[in-house]
PDB file of N, CA and C in Angstrom:
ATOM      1  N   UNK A   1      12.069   8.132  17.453  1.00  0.00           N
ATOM      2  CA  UNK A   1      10.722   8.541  17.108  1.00  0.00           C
ATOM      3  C   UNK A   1       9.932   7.316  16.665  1.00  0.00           C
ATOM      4  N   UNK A   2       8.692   7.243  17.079  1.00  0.00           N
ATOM      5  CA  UNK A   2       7.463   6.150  16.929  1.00  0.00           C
ATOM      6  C   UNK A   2       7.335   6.166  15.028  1.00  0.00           C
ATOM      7  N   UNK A   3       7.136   5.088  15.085  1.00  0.00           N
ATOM      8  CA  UNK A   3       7.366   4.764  13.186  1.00  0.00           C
ATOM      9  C   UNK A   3       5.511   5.316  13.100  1.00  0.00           C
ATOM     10  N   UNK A   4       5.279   5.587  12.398  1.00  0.00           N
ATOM     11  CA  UNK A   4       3.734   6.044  11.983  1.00  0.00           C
ATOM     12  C   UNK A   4       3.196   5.609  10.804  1.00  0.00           C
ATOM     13  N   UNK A   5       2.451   4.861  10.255  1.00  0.00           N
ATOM     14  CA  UNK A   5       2.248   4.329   9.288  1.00  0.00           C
ATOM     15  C   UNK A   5       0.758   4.307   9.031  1.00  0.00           C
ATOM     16  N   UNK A   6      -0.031   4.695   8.277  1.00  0.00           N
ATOM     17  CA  UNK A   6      -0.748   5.229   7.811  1.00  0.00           C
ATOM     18  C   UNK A   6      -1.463   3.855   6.805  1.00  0.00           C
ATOM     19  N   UNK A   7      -3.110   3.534   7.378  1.00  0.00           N
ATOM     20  CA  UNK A   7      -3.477   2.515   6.070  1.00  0.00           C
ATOM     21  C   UNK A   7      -3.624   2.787   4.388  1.00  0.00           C
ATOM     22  N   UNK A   8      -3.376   3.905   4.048  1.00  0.00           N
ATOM     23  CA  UNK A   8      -2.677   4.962   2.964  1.00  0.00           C
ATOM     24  C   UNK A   8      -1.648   4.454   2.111  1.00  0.00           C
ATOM     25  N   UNK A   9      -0.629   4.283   3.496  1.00  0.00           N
ATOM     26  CA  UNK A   9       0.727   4.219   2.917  1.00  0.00           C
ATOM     27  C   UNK A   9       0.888   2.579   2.683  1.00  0.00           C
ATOM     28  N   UNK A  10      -0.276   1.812   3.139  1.00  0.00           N
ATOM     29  CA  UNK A  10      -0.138   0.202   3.434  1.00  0.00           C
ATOM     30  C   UNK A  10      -0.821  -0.176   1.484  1.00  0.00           C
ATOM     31  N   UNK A  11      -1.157   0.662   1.439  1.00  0.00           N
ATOM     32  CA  UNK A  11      -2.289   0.678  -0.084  1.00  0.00           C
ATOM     33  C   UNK A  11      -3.950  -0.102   0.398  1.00  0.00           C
ATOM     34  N   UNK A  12      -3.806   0.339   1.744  1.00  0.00           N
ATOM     35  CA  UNK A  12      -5.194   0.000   2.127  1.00  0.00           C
ATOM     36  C   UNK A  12      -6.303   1.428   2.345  1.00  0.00           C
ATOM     37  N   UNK A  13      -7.467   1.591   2.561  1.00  0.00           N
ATOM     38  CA  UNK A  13      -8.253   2.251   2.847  1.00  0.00           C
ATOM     39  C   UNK A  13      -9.857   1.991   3.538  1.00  0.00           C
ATOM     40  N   UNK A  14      -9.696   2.499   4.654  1.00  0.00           N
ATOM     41  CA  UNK A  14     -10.513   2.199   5.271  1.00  0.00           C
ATOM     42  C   UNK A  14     -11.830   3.526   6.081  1.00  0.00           C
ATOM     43  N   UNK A  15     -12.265   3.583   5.432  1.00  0.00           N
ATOM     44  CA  UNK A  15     -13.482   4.506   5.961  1.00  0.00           C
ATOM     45  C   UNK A  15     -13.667   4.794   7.727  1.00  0.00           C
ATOM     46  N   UNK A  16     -12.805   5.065   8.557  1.00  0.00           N
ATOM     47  CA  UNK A  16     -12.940   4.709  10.255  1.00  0.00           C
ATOM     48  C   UNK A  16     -13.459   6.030  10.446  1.00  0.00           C
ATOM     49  N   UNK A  17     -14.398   5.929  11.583  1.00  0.00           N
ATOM     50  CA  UNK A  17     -15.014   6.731  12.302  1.00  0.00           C
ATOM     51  C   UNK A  17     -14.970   6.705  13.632  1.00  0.00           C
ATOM     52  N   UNK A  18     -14.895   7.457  14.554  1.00  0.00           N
ATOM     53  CA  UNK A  18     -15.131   7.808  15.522  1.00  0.00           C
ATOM     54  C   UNK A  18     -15.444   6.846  16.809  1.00  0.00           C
ATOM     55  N   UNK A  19     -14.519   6.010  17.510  1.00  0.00           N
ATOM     56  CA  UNK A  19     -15.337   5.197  18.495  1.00  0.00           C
ATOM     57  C   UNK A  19     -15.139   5.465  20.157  1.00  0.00           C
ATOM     58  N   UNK A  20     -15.066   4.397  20.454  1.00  0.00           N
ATOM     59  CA  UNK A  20     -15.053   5.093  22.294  1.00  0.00           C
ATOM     60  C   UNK A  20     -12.846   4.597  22.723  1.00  0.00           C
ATOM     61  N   UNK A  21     -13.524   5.497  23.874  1.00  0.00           N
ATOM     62  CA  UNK A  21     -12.014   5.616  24.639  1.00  0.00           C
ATOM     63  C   UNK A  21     -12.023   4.562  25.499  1.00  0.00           C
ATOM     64  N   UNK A  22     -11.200   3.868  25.371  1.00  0.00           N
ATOM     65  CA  UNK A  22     -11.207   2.971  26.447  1.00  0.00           C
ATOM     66  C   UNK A  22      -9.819   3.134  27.711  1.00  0.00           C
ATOM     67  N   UNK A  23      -9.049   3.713  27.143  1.00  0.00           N
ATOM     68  CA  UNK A  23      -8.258   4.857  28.530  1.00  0.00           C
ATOM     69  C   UNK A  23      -6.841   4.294  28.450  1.00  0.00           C
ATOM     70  N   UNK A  24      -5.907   4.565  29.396  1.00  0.00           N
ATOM     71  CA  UNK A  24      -4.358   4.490  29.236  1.00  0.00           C
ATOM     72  C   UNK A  24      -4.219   3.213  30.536  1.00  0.00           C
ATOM     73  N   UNK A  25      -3.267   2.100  29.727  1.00  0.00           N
ATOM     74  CA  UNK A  25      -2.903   1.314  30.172  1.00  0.00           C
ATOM     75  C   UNK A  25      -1.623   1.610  30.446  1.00  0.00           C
ATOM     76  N   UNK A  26      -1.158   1.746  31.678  1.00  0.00           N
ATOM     77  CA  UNK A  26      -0.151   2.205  32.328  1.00  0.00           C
ATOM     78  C   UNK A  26       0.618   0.943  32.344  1.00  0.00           C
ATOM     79  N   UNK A  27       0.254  -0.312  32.180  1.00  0.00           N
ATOM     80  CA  UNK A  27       1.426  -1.616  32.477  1.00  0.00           C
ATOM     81  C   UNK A  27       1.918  -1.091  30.657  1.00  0.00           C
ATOM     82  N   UNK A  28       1.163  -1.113  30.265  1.00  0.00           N
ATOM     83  CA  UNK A  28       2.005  -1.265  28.312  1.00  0.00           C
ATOM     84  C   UNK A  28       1.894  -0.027  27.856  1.00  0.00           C
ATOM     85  N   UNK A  29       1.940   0.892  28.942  1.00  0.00           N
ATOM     86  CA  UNK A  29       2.123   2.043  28.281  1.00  0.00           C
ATOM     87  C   UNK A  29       1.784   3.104  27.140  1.00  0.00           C
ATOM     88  N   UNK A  30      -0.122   3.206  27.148  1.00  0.00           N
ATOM     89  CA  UNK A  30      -0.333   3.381  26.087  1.00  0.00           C
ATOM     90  C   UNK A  30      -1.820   3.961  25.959  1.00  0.00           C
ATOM     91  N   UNK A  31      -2.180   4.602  25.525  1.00  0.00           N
ATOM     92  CA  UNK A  31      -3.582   4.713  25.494  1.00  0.00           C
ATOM     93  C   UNK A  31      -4.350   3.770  24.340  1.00  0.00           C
ATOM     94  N   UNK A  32      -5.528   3.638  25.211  1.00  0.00           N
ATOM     95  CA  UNK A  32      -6.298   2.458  24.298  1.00  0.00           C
ATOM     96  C   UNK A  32      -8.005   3.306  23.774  1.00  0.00           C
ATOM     97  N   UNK A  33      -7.905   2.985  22.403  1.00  0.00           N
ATOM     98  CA  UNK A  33      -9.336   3.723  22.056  1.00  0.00           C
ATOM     99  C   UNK A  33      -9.868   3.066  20.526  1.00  0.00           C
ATOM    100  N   UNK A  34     -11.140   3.065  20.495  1.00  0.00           N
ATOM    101  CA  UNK A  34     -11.480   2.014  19.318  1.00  0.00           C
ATOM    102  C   UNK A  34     -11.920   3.268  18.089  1.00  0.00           C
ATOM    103  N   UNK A  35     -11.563   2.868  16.887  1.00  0.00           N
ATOM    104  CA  UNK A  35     -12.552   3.255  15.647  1.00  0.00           C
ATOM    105  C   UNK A  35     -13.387   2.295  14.963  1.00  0.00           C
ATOM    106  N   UNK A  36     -14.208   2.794  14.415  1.00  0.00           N
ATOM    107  CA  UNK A  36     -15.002   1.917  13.687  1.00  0.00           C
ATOM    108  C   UNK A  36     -15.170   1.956  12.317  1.00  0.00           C
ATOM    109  N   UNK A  37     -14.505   0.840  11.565  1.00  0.00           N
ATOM    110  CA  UNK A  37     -14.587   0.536   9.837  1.00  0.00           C
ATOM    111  C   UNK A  37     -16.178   0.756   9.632  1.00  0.00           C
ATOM    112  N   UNK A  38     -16.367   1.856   9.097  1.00  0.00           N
ATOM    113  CA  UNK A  38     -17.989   1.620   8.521  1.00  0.00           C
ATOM    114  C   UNK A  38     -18.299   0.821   7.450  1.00  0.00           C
ATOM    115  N   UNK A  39     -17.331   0.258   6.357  1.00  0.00           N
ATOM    116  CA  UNK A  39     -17.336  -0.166   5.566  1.00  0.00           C
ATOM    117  C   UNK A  39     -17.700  -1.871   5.946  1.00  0.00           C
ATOM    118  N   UNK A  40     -16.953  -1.755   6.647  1.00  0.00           N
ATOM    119  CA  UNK A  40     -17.352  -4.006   7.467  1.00  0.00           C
ATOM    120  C   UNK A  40     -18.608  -3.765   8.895  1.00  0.00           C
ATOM    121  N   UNK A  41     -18.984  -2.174   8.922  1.00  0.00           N
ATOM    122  CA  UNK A  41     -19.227  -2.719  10.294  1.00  0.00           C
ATOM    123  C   UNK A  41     -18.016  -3.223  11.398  1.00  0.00           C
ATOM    124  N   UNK A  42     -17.048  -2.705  11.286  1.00  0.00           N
ATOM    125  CA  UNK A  42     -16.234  -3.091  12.042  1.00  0.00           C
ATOM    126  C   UNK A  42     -15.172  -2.580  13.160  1.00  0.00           C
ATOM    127  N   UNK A  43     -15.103  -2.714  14.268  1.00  0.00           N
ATOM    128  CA  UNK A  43     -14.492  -2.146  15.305  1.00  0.00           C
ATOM    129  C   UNK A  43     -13.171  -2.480  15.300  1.00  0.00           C
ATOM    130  N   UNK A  44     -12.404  -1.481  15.280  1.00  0.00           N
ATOM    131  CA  UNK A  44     -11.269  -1.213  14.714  1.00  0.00           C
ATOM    132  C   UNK A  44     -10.704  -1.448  16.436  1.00  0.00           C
ATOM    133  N   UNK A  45      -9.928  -1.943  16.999  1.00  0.00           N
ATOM    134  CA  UNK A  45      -8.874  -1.423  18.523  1.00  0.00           C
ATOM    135  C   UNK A  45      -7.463  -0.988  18.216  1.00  0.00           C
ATOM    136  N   UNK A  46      -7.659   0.263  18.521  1.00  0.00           N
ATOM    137  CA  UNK A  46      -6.456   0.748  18.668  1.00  0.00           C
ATOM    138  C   UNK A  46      -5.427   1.142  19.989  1.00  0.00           C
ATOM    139  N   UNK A  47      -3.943   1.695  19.286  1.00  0.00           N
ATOM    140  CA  UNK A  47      -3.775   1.817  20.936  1.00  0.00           C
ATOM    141  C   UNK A  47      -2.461   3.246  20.195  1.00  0.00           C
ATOM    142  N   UNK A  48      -2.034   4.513  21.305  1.00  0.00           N
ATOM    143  CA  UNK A  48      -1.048   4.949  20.636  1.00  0.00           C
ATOM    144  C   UNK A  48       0.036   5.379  21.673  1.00  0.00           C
ATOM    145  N   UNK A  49       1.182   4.898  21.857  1.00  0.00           N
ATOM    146  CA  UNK A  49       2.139   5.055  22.914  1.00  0.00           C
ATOM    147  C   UNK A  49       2.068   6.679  23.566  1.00  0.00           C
ATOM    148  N   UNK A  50       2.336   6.507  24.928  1.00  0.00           N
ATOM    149  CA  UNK A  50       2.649   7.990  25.481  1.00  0.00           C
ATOM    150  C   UNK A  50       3.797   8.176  25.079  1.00  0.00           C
ATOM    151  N   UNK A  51       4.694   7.735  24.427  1.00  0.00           N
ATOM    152  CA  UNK A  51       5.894   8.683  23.664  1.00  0.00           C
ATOM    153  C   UNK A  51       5.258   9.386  22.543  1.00  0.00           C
ATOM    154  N   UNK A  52       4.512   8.738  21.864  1.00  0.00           N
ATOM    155  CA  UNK A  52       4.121   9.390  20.302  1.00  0.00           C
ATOM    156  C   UNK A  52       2.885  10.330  20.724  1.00  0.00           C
ATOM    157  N   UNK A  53       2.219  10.280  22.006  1.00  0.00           N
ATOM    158  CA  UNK A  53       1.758  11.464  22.400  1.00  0.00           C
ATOM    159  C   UNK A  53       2.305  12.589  22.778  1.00  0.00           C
ATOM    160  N   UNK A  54       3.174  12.364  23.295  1.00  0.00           N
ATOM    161  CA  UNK A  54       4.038  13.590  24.043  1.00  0.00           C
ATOM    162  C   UNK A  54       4.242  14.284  22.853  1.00  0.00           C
ATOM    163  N   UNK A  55       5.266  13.121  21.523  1.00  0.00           N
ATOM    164  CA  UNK A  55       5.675  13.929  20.722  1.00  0.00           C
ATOM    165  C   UNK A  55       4.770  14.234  19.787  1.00  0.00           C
ATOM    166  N   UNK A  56       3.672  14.107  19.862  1.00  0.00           N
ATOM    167  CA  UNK A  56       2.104  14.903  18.964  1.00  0.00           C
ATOM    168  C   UNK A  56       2.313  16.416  19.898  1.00  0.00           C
ATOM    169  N   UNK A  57       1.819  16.192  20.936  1.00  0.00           N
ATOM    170  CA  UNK A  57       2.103  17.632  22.155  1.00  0.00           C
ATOM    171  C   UNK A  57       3.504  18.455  22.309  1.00  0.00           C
ATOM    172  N   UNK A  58       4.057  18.456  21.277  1.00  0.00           N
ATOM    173  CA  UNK A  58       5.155  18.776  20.774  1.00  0.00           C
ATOM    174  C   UNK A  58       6.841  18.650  21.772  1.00  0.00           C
ATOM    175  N   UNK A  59       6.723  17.204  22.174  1.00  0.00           N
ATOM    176  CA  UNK A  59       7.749  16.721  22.975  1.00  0.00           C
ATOM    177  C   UNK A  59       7.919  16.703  24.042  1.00  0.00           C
ATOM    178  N   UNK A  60       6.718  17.203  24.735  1.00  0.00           N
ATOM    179  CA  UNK A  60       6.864  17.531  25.729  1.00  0.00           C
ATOM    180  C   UNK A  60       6.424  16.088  26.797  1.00  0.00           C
ATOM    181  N   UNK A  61       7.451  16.064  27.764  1.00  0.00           N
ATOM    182  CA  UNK A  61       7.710  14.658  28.305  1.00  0.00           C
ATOM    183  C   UNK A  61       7.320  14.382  29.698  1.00  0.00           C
ATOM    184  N   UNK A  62       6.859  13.521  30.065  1.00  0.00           N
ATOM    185  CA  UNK A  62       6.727  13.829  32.056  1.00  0.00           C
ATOM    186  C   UNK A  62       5.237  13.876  32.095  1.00  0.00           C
ATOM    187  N   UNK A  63       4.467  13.385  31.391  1.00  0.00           N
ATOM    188  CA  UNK A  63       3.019  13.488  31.582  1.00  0.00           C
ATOM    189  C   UNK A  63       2.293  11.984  32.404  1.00  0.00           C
ATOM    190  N   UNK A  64       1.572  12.723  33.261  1.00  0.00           N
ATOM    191  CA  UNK A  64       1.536  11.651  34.600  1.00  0.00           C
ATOM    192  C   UNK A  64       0.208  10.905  33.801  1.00  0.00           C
ATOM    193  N   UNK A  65       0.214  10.287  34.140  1.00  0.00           N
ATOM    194  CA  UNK A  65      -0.710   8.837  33.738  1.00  0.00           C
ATOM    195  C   UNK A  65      -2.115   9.299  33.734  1.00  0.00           C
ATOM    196  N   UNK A  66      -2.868   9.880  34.716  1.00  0.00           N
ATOM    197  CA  UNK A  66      -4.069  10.335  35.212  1.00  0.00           C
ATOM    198  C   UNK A  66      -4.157  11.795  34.372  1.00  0.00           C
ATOM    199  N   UNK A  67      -3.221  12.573  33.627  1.00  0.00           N
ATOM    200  CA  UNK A  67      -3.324  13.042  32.823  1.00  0.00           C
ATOM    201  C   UNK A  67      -3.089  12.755  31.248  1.00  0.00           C
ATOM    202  N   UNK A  68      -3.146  11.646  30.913  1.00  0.00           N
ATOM    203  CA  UNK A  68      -3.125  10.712  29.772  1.00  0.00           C
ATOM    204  C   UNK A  68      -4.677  11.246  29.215  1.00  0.00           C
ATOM    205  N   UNK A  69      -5.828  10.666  29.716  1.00  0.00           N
ATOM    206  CA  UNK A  69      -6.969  10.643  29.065  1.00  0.00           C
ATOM    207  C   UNK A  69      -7.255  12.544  28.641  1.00  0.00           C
ATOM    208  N   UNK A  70      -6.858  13.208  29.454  1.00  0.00           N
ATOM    209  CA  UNK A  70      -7.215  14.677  28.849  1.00  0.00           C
ATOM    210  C   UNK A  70      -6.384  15.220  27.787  1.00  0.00           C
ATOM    211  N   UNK A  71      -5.058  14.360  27.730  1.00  0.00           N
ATOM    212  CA  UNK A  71      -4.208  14.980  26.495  1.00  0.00           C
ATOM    213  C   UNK A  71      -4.589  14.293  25.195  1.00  0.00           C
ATOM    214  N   UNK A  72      -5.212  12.698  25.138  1.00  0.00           N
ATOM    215  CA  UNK A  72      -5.560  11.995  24.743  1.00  0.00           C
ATOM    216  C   UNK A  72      -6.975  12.574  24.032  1.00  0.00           C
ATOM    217  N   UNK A  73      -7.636  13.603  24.718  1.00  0.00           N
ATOM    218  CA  UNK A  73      -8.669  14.434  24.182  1.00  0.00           C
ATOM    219  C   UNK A  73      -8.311  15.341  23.743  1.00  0.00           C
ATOM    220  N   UNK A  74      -7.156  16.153  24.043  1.00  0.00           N
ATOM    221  CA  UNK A  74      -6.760  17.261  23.425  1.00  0.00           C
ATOM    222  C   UNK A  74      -6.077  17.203  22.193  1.00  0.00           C
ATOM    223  N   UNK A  75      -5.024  15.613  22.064  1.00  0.00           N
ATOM    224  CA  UNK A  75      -4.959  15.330  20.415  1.00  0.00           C
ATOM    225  C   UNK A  75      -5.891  14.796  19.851  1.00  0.00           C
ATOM    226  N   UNK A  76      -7.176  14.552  20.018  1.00  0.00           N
ATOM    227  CA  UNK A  76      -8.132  13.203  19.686  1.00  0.00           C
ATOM    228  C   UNK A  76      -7.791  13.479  17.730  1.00  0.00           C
ATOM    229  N   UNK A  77      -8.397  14.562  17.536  1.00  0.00           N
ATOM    230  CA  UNK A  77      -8.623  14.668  16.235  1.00  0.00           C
ATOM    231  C   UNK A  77      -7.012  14.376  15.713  1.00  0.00           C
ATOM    232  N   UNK A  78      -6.484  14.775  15.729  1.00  0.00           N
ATOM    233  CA  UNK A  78      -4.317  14.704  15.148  1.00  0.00           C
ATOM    234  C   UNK A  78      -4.283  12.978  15.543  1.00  0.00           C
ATOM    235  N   UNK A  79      -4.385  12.467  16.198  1.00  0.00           N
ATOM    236  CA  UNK A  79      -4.395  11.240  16.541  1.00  0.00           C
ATOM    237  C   UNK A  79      -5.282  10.234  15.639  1.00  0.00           C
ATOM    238  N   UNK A  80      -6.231  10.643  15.141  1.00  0.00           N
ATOM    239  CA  UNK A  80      -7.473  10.074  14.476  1.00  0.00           C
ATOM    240  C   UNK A  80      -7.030  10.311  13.476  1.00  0.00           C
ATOM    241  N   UNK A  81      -6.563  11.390  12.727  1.00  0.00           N
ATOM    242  CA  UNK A  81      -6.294  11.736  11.339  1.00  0.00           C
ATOM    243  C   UNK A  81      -5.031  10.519  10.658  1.00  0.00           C
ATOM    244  N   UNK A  82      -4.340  10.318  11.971  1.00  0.00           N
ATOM    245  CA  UNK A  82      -3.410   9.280  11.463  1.00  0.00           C
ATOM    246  C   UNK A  82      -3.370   8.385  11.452  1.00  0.00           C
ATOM    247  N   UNK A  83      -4.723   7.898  12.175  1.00  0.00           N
ATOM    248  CA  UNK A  83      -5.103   6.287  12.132  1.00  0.00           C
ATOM    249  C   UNK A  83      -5.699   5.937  10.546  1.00  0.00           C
ATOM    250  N   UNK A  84      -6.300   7.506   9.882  1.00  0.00           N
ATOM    251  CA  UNK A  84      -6.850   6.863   8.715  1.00  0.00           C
ATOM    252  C   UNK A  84      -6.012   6.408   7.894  1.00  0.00           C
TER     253      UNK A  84
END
């Protein structure tokens, strides 16, 4: 299982909001999507493996690439909650 770590648990906190998708990189395996620190003005890049998606989508495995960005919308919020 994908280690999950939380800027919480780092004793950091960061105000992130909402940014754009920038889509699943199939060489590194991963979807790529930005938040933004409101606090710096700052654009956060993130990225979160299709394993730790699947297992957000409750394990379920075999999800084709071109269906990345719609599951990627369907966890957006569960995905976001754990970036804070």
């Amino acid at each position: 299982m994908d280690a999950i770590l939380r800027a919480s648990e780092l004793g950091a906190s960061m105000p992130l909001v909402r940014g754009q998708i920038i889509g699943y990189d199939a060489t590194l395996m991963v979807f790529e999507f930005t938040m933004i620190d409101k606090a710096v003005t700052a654009v956060v890049e993130c990225q979160i493996s299709s394993v730790a998606m699947d297992q957000l989508a409750g394990g379920r495995k075999g999800t084709m690439p071109v269906e990345r960005e719609a599951q990627f919308l369907h966890l957006r919020h569960a995905i976001e909650r754990i970036a804070f």
